[in-house]
N, C-alpha and C. Protein backbone atom coordinates (compact mmCIF):
# COMPACT_ATOMS: atom_id res chain seq x y z
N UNK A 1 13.73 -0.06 -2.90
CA UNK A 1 12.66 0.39 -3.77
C UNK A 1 11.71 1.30 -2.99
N UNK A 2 11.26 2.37 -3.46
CA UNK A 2 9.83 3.55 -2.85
C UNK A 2 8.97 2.89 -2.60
N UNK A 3 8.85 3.01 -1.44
CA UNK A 3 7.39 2.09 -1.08
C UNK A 3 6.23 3.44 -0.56
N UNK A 4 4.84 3.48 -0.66
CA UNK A 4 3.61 4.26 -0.47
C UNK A 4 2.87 3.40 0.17
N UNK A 5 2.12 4.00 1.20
CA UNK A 5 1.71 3.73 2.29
C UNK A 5 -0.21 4.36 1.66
N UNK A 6 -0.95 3.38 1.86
CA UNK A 6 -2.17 3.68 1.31
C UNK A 6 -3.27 3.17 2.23
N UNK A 7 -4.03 4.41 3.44
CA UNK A 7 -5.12 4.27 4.98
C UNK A 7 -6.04 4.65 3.84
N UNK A 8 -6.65 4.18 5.01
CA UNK A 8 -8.52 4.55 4.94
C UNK A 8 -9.09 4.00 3.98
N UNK A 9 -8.59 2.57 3.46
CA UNK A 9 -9.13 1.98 2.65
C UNK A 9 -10.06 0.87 2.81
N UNK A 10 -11.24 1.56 1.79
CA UNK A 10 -12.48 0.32 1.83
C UNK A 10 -12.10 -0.90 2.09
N UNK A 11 -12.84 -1.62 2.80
CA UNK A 11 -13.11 -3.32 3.26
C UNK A 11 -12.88 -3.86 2.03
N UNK A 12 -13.85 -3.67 1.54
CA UNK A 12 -13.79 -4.25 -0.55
C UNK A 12 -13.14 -3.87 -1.19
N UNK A 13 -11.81 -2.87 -1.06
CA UNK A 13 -10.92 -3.00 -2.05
C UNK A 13 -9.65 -4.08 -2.52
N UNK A 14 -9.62 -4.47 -3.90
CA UNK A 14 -8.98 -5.29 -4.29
C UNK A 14 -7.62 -4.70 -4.88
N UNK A 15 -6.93 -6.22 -5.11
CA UNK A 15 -5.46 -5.32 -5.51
C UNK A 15 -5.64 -4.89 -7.12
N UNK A 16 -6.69 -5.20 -7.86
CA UNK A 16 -7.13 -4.98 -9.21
C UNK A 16 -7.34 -3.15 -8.77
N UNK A 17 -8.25 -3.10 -8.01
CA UNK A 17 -8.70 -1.48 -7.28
C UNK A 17 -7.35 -0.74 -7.48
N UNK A 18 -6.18 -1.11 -6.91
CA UNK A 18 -5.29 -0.38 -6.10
C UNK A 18 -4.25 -0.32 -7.50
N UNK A 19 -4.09 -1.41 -8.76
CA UNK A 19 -3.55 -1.04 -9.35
C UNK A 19 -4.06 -0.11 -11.10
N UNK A 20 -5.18 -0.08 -10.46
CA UNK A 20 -6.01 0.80 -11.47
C UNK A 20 -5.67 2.21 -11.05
N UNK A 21 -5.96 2.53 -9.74
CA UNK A 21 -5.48 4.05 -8.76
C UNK A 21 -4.32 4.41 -9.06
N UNK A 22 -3.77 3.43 -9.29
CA UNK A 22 -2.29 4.12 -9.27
C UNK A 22 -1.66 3.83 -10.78
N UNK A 23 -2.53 3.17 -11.66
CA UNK A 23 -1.68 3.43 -13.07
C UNK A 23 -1.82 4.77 -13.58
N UNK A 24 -0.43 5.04 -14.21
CA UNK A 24 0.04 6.24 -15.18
C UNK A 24 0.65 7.27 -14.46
N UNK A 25 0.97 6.17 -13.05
CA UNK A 25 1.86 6.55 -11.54
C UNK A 25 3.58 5.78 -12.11
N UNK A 26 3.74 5.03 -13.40
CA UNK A 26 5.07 4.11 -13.33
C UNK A 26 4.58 2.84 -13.17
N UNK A 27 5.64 1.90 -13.25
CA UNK A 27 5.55 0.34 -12.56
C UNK A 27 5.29 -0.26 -11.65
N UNK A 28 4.45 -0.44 -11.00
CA UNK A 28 4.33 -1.04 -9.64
C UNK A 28 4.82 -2.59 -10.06
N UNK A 29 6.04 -2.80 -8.41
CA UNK A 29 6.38 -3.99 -8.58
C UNK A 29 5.61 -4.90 -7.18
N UNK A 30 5.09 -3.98 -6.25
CA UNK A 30 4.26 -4.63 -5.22
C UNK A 30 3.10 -4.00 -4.75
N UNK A 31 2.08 -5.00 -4.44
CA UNK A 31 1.18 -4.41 -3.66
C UNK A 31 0.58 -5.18 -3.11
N UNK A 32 0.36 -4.79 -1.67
CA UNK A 32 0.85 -5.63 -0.53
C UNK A 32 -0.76 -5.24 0.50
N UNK A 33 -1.49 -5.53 0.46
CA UNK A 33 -3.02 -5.22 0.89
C UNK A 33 -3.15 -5.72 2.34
N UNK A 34 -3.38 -5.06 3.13
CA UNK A 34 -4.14 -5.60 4.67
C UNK A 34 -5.69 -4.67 4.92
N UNK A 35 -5.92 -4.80 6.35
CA UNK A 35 -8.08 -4.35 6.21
C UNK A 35 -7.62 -2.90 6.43
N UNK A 36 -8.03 -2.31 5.52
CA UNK A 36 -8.34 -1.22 5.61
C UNK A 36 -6.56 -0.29 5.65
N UNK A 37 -6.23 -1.01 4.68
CA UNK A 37 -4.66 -0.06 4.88
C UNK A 37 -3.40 -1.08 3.52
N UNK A 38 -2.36 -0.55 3.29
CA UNK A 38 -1.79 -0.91 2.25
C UNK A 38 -0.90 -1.04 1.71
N UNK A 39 0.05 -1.36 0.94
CA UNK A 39 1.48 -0.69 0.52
C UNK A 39 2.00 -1.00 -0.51
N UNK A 40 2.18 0.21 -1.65
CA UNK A 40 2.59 -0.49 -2.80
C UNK A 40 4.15 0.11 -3.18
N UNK A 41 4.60 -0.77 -4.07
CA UNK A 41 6.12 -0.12 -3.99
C UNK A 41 6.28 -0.09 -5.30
N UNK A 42 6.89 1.20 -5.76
CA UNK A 42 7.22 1.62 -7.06
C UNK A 42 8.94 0.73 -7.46
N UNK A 43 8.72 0.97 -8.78
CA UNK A 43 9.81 0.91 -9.56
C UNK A 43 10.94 2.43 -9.31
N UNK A 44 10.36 3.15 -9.84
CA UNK A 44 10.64 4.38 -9.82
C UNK A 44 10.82 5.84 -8.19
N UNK A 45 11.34 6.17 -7.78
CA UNK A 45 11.35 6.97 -6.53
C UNK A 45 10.43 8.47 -6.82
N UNK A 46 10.60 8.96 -8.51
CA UNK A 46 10.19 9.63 -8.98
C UNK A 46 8.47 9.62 -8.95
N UNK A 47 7.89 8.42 -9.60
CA UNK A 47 6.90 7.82 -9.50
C UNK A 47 6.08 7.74 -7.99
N UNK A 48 6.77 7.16 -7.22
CA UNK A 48 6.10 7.27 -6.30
C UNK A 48 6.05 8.77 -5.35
N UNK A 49 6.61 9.79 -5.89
CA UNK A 49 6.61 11.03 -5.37
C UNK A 49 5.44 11.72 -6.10
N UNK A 50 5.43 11.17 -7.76
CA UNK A 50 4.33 11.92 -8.22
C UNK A 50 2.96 11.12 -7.78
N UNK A 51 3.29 9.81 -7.53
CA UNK A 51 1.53 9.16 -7.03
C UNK A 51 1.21 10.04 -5.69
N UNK A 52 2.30 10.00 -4.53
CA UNK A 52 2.08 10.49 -3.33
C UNK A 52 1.68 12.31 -3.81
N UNK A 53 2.03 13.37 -3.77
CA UNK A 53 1.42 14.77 -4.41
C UNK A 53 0.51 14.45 -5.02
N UNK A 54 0.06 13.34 -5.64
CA UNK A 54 -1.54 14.18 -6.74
C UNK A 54 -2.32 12.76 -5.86
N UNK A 55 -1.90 12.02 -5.50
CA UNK A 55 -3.28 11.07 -5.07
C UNK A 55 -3.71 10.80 -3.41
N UNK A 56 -2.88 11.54 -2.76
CA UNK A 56 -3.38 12.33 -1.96
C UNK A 56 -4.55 12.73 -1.40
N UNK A 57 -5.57 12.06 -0.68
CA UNK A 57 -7.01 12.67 -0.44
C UNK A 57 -8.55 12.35 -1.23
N UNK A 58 -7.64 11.20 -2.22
CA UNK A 58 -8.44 11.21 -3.70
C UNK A 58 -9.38 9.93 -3.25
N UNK A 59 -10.31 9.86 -4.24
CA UNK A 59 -11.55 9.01 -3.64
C UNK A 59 -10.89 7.52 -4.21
N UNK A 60 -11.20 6.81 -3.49
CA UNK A 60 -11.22 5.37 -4.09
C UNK A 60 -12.23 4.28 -3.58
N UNK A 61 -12.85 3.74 -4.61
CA UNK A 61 -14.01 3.06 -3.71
C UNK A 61 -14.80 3.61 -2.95
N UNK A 62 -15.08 4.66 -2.41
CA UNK A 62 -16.38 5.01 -1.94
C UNK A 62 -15.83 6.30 -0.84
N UNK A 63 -14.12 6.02 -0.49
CA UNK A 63 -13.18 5.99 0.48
C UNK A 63 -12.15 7.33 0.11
N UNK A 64 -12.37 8.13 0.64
CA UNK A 64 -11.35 9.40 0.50
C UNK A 64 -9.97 8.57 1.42
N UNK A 65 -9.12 8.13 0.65
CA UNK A 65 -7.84 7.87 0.71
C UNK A 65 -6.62 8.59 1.67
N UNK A 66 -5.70 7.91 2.12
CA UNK A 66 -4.75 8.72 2.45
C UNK A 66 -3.46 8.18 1.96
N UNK A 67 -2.40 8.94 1.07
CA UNK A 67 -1.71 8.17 0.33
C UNK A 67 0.33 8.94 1.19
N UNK A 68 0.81 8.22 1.42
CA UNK A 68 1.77 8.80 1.76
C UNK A 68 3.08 7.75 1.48
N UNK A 69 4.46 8.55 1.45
CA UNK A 69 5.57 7.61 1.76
C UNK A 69 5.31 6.69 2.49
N UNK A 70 5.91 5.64 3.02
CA UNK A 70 6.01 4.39 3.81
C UNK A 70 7.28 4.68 4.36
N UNK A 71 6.79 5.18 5.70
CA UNK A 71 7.89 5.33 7.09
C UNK A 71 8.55 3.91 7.43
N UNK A 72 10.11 3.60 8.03
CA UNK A 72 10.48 2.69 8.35
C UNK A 72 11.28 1.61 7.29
N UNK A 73 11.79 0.29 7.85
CA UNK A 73 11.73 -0.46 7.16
C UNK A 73 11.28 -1.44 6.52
N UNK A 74 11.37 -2.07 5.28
CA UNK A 74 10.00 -3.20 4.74
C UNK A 74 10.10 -3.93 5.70
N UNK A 75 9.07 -4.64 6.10
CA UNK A 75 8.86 -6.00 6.61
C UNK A 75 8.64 -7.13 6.01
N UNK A 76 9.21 -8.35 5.96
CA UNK A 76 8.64 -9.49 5.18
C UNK A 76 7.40 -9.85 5.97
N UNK A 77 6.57 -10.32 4.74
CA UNK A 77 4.83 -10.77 5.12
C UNK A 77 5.15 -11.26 6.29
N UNK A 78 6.36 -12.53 6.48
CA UNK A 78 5.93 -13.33 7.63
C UNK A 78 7.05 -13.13 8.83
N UNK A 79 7.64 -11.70 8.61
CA UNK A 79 7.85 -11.52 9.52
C UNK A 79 7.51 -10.85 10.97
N UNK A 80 6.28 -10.12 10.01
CA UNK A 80 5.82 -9.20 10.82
C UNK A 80 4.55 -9.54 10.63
N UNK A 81 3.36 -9.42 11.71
CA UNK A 81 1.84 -9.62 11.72
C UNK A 81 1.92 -11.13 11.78
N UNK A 82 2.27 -11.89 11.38
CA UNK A 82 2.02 -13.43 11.01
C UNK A 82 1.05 -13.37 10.32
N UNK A 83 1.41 -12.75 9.02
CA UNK A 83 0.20 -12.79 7.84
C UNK A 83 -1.11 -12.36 8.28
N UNK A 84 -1.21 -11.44 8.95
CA UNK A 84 -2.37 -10.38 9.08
C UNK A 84 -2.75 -10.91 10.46
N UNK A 85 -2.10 -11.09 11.40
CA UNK A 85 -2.54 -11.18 12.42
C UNK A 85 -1.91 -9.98 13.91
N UNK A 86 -2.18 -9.36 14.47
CA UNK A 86 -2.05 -8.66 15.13
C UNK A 86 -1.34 -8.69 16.16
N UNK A 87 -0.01 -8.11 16.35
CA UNK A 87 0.57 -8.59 17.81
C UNK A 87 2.20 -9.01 17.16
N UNK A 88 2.22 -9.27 15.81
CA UNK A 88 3.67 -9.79 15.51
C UNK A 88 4.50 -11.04 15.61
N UNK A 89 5.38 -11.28 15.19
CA UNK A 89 6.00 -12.47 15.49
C UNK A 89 5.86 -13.64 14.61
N UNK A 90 6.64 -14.83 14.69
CA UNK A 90 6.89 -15.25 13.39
C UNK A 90 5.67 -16.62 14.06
N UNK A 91 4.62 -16.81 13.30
CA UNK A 91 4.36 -18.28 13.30
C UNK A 91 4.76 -19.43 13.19
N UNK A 92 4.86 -20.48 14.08
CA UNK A 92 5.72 -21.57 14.17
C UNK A 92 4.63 -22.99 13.68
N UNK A 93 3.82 -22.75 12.85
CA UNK A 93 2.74 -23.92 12.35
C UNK A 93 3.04 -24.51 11.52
């Protein structure tokens, strides 16, 4: 599935925020929030080509945005970060 890669995002943005930005972009089937950075993944490849060209630079929350493809491969939540923690690796708790 197209996944978009969404920096420079406000402290206070919610995933309510992120799927308001991006409706009348297609289906979003994920969106996947960490501080200040993001990733949502389309239904559509089309969709997420037209969110990435027009939303691009665009304000959100207070926050001129940076909206791009998502380089690489997905990561599962807990495979990578240990659920937002820095450094990687799988938590053993």
């Amino acid at each position: 599935m197209p996944r978009v890669y969404i920096g420079r995002l406000s402290y206070h943005v919610r995933e309510k925020d992120i799927q308001r930005f991006f409706s009348g972009y297609g289906k979003l089937l994920e969106v996947d929030l960490k501080n200040g950075y993001g990733f949502v993944e389309f239904e559509d490849t089309r969709d997420a080509d037209d969110a990435v060209y027009e939303l691009n630079g665009k304000e959100l929350c207070g926050e001129r945005v940076m909206v791009e493809h998502a380089r690489g491969p997905r990561r599962d939540r807990d495979g990578y970060g240990g659920g937002g923690y820095y450094g990687g690796g799988r938590s053993n708790h």
